[in-house]
Protein backbone atom coordinates (compact mmCIF):
# COMPACT_ATOMS: atom_id res chain seq x y z
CA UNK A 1 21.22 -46.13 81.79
CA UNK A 2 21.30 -47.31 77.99
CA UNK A 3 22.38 -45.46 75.02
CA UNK A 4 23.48 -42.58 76.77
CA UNK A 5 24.47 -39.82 73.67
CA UNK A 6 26.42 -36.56 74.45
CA UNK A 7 24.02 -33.50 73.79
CA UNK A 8 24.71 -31.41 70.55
CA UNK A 9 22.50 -28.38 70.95
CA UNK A 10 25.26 -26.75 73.10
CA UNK A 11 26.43 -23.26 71.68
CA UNK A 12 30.09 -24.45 71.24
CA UNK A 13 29.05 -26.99 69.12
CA UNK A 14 26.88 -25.18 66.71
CA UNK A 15 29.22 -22.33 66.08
CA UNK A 16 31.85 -25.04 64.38
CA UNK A 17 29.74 -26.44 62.18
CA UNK A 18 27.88 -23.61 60.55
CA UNK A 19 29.09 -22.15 57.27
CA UNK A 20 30.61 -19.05 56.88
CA UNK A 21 30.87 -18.81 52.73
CA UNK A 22 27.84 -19.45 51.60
CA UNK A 23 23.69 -18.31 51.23
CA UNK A 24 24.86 -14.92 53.22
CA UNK A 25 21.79 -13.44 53.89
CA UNK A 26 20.51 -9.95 55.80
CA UNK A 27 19.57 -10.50 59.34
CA UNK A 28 15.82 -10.95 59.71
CA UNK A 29 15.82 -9.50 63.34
CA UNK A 30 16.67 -6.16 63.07
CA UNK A 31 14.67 -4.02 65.78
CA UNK A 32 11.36 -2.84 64.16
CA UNK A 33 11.77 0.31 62.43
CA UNK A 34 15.15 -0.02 60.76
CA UNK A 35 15.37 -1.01 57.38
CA UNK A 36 18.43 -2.87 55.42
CA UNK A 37 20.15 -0.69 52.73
CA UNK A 38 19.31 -0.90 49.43
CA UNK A 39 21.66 -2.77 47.15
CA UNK A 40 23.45 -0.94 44.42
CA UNK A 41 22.41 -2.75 41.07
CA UNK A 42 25.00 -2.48 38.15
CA UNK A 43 23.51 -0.67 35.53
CA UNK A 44 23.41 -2.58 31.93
CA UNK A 45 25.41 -0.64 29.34
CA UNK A 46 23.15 -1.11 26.46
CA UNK A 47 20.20 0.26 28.30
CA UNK A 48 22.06 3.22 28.88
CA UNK A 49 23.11 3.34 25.04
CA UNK A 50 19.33 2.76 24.28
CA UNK A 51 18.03 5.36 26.87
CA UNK A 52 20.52 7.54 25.04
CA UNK A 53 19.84 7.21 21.45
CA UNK A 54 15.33 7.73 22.58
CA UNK A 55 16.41 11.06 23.87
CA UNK A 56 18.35 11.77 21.04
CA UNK A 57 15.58 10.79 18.45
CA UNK A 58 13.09 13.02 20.89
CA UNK A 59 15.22 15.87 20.57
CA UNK A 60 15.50 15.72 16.77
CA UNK A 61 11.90 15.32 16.41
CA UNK A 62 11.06 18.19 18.86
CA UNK A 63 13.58 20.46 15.90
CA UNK A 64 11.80 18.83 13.38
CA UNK A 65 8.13 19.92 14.77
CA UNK A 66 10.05 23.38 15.07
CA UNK A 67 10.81 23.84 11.74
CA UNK A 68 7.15 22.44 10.62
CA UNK A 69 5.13 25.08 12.70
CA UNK A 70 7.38 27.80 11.48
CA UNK A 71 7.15 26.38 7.66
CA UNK A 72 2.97 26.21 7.96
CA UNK A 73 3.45 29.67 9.10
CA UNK A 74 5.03 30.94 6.39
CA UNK A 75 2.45 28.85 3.97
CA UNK A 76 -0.43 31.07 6.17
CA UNK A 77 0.72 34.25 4.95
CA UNK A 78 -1.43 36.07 2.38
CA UNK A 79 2.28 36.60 0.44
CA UNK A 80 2.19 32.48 -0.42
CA UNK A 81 -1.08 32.80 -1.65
CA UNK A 82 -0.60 32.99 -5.70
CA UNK A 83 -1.01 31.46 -8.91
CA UNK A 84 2.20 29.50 -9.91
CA UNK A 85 0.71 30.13 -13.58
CA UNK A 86 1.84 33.70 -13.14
CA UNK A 87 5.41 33.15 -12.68
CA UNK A 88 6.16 30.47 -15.76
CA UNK A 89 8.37 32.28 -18.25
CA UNK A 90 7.61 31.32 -22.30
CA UNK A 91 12.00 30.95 -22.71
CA UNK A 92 11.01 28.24 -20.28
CA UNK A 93 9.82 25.56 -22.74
CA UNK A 94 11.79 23.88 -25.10
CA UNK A 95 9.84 22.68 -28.04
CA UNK A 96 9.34 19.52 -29.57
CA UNK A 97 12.31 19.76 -31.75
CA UNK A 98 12.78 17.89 -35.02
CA UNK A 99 15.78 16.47 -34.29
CA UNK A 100 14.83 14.79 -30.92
CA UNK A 101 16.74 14.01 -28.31
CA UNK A 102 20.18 10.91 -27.75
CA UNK A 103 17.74 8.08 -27.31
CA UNK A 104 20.97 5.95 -26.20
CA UNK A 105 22.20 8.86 -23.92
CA UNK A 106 18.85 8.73 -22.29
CA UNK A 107 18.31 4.88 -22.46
CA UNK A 108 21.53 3.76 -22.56
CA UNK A 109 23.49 2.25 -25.28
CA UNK A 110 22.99 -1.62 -25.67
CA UNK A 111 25.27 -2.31 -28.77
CA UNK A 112 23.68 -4.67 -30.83
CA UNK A 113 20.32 -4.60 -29.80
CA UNK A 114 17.44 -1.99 -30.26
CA UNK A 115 15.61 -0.81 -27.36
CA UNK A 116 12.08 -2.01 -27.31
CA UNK A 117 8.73 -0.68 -25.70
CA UNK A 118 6.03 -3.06 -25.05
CA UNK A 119 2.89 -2.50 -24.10
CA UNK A 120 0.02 -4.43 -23.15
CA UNK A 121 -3.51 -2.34 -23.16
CA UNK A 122 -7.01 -3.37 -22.94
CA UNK A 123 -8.90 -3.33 -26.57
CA UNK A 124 -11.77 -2.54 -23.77
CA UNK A 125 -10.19 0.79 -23.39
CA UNK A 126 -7.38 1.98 -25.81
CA UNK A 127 -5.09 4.10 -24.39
CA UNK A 128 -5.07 6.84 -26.76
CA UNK A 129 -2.97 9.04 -24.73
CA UNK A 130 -0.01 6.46 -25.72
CA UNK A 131 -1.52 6.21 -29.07
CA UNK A 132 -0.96 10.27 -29.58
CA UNK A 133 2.83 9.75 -27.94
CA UNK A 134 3.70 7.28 -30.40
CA UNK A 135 2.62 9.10 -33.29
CA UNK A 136 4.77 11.80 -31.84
CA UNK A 137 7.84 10.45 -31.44
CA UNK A 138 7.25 8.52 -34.89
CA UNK A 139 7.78 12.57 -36.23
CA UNK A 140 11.58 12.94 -34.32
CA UNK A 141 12.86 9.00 -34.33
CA UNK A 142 12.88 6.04 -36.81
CA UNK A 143 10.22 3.49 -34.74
CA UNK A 144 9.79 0.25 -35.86
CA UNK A 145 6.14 -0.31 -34.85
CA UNK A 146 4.00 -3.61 -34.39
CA UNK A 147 0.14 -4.03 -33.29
CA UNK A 148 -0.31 -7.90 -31.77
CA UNK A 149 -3.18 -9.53 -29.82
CA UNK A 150 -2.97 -11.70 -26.78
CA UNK A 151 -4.47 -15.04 -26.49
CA UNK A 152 -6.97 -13.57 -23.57
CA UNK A 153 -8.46 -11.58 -26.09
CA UNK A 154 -11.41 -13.18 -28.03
CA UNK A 155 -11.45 -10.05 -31.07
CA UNK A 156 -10.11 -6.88 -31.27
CA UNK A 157 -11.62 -4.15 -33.94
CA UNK A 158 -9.84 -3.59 -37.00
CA UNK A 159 -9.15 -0.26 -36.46
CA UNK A 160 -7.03 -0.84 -33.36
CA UNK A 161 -5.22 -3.83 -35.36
CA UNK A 162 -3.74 -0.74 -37.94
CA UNK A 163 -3.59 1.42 -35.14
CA UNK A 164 0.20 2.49 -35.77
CA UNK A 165 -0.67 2.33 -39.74
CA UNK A 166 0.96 0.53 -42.13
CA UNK A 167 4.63 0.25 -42.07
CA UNK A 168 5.25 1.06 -45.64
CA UNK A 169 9.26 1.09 -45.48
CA UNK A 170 10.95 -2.23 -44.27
CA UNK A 171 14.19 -1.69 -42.98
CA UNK A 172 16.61 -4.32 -41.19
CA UNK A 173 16.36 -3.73 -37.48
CA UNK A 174 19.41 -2.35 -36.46
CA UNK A 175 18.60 1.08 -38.70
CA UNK A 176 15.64 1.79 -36.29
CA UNK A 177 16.63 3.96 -33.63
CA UNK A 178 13.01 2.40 -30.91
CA UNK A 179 10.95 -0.72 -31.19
CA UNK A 180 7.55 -0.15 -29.81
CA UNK A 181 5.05 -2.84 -29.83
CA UNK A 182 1.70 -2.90 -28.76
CA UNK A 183 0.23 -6.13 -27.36
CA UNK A 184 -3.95 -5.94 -27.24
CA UNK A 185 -4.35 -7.44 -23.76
CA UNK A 186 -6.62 -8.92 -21.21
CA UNK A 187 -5.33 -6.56 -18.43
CA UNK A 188 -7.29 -4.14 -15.69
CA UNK A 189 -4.17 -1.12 -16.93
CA UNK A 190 -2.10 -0.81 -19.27
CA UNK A 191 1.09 -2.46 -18.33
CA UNK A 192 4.73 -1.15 -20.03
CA UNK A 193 8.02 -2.91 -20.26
CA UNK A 194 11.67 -1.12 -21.97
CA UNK A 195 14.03 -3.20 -19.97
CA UNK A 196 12.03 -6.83 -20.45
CA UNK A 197 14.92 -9.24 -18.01
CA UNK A 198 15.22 -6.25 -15.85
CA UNK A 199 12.24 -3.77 -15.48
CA UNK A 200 9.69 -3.91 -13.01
CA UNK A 201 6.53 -3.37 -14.90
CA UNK A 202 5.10 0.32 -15.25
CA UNK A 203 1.20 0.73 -14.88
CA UNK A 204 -1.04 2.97 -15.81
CA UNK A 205 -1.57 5.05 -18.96
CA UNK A 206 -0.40 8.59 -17.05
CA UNK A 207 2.86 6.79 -16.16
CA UNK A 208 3.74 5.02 -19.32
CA UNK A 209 2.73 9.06 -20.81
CA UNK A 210 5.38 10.10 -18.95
CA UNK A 211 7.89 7.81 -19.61
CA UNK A 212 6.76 8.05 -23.23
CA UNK A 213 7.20 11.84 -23.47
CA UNK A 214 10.38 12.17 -21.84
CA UNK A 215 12.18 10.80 -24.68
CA UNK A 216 11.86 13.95 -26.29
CA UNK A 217 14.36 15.23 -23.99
CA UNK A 218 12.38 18.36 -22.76
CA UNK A 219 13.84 20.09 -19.63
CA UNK A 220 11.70 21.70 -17.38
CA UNK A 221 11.81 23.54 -13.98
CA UNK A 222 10.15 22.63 -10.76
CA UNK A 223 6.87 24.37 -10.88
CA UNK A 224 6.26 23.58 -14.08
CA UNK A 225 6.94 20.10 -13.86
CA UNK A 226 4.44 20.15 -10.95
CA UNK A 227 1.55 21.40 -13.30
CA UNK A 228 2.27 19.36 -15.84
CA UNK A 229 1.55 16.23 -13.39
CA UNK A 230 -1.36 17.98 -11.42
CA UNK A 231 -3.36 18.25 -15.01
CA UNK A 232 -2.26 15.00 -15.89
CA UNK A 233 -3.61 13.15 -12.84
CA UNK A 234 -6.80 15.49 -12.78
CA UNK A 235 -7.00 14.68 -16.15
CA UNK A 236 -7.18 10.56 -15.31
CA UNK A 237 -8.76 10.51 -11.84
CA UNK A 238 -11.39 13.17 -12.24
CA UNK A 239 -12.28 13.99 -15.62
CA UNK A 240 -11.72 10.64 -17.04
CA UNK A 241 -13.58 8.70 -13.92
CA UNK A 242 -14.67 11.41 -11.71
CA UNK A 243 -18.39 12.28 -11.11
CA UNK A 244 -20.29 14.96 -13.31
CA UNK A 245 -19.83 17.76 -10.97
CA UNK A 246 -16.10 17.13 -10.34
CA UNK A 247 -16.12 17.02 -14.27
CA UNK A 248 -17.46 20.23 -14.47
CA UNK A 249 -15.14 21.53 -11.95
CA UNK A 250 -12.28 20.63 -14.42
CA UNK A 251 -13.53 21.95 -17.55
CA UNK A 252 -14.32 25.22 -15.18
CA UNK A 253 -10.18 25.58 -14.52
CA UNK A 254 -9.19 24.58 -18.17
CA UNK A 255 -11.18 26.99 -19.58
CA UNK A 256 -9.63 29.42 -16.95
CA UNK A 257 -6.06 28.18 -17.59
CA UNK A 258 -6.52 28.33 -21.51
CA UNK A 259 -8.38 31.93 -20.94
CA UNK A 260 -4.20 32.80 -20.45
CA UNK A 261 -2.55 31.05 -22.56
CA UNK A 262 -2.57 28.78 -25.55
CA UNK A 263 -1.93 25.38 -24.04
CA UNK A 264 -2.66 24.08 -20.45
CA UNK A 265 0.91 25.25 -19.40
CA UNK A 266 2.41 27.64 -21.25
CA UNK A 267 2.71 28.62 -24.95
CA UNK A 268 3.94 24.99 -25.90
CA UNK A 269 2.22 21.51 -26.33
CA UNK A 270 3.05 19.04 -23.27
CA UNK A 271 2.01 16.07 -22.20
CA UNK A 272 -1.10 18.19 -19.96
CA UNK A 273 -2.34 18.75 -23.23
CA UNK A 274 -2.09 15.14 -24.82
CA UNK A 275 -3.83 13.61 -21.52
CA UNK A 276 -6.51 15.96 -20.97
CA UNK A 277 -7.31 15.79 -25.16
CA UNK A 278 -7.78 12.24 -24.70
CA UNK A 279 -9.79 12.32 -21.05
CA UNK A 280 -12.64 14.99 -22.90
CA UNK A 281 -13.06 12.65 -26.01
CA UNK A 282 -13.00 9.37 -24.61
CA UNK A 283 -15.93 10.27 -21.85
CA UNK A 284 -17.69 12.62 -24.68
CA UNK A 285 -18.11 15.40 -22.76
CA UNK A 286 -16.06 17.78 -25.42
CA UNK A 287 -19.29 18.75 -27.05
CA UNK A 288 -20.19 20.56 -23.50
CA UNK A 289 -16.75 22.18 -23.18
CA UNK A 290 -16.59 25.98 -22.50
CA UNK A 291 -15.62 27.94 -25.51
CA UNK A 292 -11.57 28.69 -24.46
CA UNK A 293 -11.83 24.44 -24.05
CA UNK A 294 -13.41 23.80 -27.31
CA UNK A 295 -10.71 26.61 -28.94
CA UNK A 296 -7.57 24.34 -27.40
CA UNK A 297 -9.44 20.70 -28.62
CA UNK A 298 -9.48 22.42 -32.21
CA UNK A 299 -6.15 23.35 -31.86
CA UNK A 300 -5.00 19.87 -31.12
CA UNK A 301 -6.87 18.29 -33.43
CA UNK A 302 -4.71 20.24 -35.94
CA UNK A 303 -1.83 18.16 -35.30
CA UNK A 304 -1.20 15.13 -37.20
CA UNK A 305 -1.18 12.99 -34.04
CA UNK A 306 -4.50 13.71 -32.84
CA UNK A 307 -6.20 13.74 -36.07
CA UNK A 308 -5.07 10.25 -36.56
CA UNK A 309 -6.43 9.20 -32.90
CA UNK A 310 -9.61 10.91 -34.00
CA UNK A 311 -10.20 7.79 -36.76
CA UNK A 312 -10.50 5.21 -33.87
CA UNK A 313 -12.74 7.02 -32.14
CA UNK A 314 -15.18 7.14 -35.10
């Protein structure tokens, strides 16, 4: 016999060259039935700190719909039903006094320098509002006033060009106490600037308003803060550009707000008053005013201020 080999499929010989380290895996011939035991997997620690902080946002959001329900509750009750009007007390307003208020406590003192306010407005649409402000403050602060017009815009009327009037004393810069200069624009609102390097732009005529009539350092509370604003915007967005029936809807509550007192809120002129004055004669509608409305208009139209707006309108 030729190439006669020794047989290596005996059990003895198997059994010493098999690994014993390595690729351990379960025995595949269990008897039917019986199944392995399951591994015990390491749990991550970051998914338990995440699984931990989702319950502990649930839980604060379950108190927070808590306190909701029981707040709209409370808002339910007949008792929260009521006029804020009713509650405004008259030692509540401080007038616009002739002395005005520490521009550089409010604005900050920049030594050396004069605190402007630019504006750029739309000859399209004048923002008289700001036009009644300025005249205003021009009462309770030295103002050094200038009118100019943009390159976007082709003409401007003359009587927007002497809009601030003429300034008849020339004084060197430093003895003004507020530059404010107009800048007839090419722009879709009017834009505002005090702090030109570092200022974000403030838009819209209701915002530069109240920006504007906060420099007379008026204090008031909460509620009738609130009011102020609420005429002001209903002023702009619904009498100003609203439809004719939400129109009438305004001049329905002004006449019922001035039925109780002299101005929109309270005994005292605010900037409700200078906002709405403007919103009734720039759309025209003034002439259809009920009679409390008309009464206030005349009243404003006392004032210097609005007497001089009344010119441009003409």
């Amino acid at each position: 016999a030729m190439y006669a080999v020794r047989p290596l499929h005996s059990a003895e010989v198997l059994a010493g060259h098999l690994p014993t380290c390595m690729y351990a895996l379960p025995n595949l011939h269990r008897a039917p039935g019986t199944a392995a035991p399951p591994a015990q997997e390491e749990v991550d620690p970051s998914l338990q700190a995440l699984e931990s902080r989702q319950e502990e946002i649930l839980k604060r959001l379950y108190e927070l719909k808590s306190a909701v329900d029981g707040l709209s509750k409370m808002i339910q009750t007949p008792d929260a039903d009521f006029d804020v009007t009713n509650i405004i007390q008259p030692d509540e307003f401080s007038p616009l006094t002739k002395n005005g208020a520490d521009l550089d406590l409010m604005l900050g003192k920049d030594y050396g320098a004069l605190k402007d306010v630019v504006i750029n407005a739309n000859p399209s649409l004048p923002p008289l509002s700001l036009l009644v402000i300025h005249s205003l403050l021009c009462e309770r602060y030295k103002i050094l006033s200038a009118v100019h017009t943009h390159s976007s815009v082709k003409s401007v009327p003359e009587n927007l060009l002497k809009c601030f009037g003429e300034q008849t004393k020339k004084q060197p810069r430093h003895e003004y106490q507020l530059g404010f200069t107009l800048i007839w624009k090419d722009v879709p609102k009017p834009q505002m600037k005090f702090s030109i390097q570092t200022m974000c732009p403030i838009e819209g005529e209701g915002n530069i308003a109240r920006f504007l009539f906060s420099l007379f350092g008026q204090k008031y509370n909460a509620v009738t803060s609130t009011l102020i604003d609420s005429w002001v915007d209903t002023a702009l967005f619904q009498l100003q550009e609203g439809s004719s029936k939400e129109r009438g809807a305004v001049l329905r509550s002004m006449n019922a707000a001035l039925g109780k007192s002299s101005w929109l809120v309270g005994n005292e002129l605010t900037l409700a008053d200078v906002v709405a004055w403007c919103a009734l004669r720039r759309t025209g509608t003034a002439n259809a005013a009920p009679a409390n409305v008309q009464k206030w208009m005349k009243s404003c139209e006392n004032l210097a201020p609005f007497s001089s707006v009344m010119k441009l309108l003409k």
